[in-house]
Protein backbone atom coordinates (compact mmCIF):
# COMPACT_ATOMS: atom_id res chain seq x y z
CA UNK A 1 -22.85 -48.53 -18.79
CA UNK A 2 -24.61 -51.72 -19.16
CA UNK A 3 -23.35 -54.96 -20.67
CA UNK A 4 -25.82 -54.42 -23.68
CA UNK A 5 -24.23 -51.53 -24.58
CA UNK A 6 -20.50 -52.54 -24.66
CA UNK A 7 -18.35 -53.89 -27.51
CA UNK A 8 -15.96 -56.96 -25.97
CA UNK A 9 -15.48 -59.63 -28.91
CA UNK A 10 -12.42 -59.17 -30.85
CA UNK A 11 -13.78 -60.05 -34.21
CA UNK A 12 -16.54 -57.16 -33.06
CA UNK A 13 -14.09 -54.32 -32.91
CA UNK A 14 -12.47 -56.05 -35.98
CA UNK A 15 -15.40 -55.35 -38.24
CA UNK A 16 -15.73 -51.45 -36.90
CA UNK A 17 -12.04 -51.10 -37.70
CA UNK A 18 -12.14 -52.72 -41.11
CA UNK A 19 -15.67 -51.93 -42.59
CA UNK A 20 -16.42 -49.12 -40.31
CA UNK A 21 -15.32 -44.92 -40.82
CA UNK A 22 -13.52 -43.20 -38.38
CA UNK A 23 -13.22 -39.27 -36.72
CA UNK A 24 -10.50 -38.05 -35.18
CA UNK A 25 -10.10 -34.86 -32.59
CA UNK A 26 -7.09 -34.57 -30.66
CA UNK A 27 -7.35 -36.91 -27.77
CA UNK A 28 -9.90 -39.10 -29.56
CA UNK A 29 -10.60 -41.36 -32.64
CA UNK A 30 -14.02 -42.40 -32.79
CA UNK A 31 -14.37 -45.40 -35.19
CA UNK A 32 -18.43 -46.45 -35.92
CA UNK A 33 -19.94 -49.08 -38.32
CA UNK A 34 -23.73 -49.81 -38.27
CA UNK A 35 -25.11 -52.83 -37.02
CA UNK A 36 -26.26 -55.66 -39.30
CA UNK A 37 -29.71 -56.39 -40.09
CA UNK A 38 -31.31 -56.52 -36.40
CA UNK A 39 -29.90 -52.85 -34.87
CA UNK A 40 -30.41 -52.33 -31.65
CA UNK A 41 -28.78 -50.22 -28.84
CA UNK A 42 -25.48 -48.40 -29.44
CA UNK A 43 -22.44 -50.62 -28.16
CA UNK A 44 -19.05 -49.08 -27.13
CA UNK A 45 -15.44 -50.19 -27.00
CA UNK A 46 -12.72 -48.97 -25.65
CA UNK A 47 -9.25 -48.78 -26.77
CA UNK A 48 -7.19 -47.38 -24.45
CA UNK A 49 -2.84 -48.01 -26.17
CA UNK A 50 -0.07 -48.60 -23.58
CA UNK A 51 1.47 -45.11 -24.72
CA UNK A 52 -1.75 -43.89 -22.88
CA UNK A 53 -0.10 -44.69 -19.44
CA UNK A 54 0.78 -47.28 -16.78
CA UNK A 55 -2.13 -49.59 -15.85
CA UNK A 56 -3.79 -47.49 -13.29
CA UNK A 57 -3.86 -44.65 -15.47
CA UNK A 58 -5.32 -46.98 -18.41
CA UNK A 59 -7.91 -48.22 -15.86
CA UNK A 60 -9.29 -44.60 -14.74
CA UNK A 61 -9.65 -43.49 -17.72
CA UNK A 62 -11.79 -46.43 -18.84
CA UNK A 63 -13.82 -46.13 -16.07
CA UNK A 64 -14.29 -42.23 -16.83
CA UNK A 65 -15.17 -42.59 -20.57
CA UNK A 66 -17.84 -45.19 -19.64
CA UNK A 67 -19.70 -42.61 -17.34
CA UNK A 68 -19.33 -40.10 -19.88
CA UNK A 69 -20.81 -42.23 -22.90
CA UNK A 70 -23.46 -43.93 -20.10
CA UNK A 71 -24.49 -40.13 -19.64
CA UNK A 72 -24.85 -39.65 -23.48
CA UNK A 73 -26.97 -42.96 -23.35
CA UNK A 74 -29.55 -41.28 -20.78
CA UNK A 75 -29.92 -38.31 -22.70
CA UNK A 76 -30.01 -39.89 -26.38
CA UNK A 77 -27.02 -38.30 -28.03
CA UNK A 78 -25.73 -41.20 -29.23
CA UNK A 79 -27.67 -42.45 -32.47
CA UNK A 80 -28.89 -45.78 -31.99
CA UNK A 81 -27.92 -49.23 -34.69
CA UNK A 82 -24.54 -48.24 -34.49
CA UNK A 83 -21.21 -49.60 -32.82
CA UNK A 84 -18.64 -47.67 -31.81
CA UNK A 85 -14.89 -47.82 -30.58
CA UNK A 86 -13.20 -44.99 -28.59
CA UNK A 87 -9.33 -44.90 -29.34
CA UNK A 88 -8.04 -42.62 -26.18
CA UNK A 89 -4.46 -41.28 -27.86
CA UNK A 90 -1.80 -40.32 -25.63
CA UNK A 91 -1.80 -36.99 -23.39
CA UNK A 92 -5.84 -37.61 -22.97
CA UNK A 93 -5.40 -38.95 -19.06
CA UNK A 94 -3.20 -35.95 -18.42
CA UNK A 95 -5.05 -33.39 -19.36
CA UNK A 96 -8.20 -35.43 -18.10
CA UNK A 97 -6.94 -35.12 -14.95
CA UNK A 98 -6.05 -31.69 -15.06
CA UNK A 99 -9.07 -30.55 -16.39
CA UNK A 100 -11.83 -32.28 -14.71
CA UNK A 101 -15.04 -34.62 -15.98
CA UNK A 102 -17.17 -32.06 -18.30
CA UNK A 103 -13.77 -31.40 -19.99
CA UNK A 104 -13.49 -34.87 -20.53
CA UNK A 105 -17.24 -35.02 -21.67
CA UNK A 106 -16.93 -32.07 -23.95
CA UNK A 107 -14.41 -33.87 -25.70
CA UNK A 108 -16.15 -36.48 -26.65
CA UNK A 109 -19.56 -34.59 -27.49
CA UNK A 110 -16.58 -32.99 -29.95
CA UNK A 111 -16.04 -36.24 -31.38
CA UNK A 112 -19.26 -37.65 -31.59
CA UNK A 113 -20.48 -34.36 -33.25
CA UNK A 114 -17.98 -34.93 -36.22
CA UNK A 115 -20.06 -38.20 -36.66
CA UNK A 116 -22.98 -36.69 -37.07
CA UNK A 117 -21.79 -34.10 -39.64
């Protein structure tokens, strides 16, 4: 995922949590909020709690939501002028793990699909 398309100043993720509307699915909370008056390119952040894990556990599963949502880029699921933040809750790296990558990207097709409904 390219710089362009990620989320990384606080008062950013601040205005998706505040003014923005949120979906939840069980291992996922997708918060989104439409850009202002210029849109442009989707941005991400992630928000990946403690209760997730130790540091290395945090870390992989960063690393393996941003191939999954630079995937959705390629294709153009994700509709544009928006930003969005990706709330992993705990159990996700687990069963990540268990489970394998297209589990991983099903769920969050799941959660972006609640978005678009």
């Amino acid at each position: 995922m390219q710089r362009k398309n990620r989320l990384s100043r606080s008062r950013d993720f601040d205005a998706v949590y505040r003014q923005g509307r949120s979906a939840s699915t069980r291992f996922l909370t997708l918060y989104w909020f439409a850009q202002g008056e210029d849109p442009g390119e989707p941005r991400l952040g992630l928000a990946v709690p403690k209760a997730a894990g130790n540091a290395v556990v945090r870390n992989r599963i960063k690393r393996q939501l941003r191939e999954t949502w630079r995937a959705l880029l390629d294709r153009d699921a994700v509709p544009a002028g928006s930003d969005y933040v990706l709330v992993v809750r705990p159990g996700l790296p687990e069963a990540a793990d268990a489970r394998g990558h297209e589990w991983l990207a099903e769920r969050v097709d799941e959660v972006l699909a609640k978005v678009a409904a």
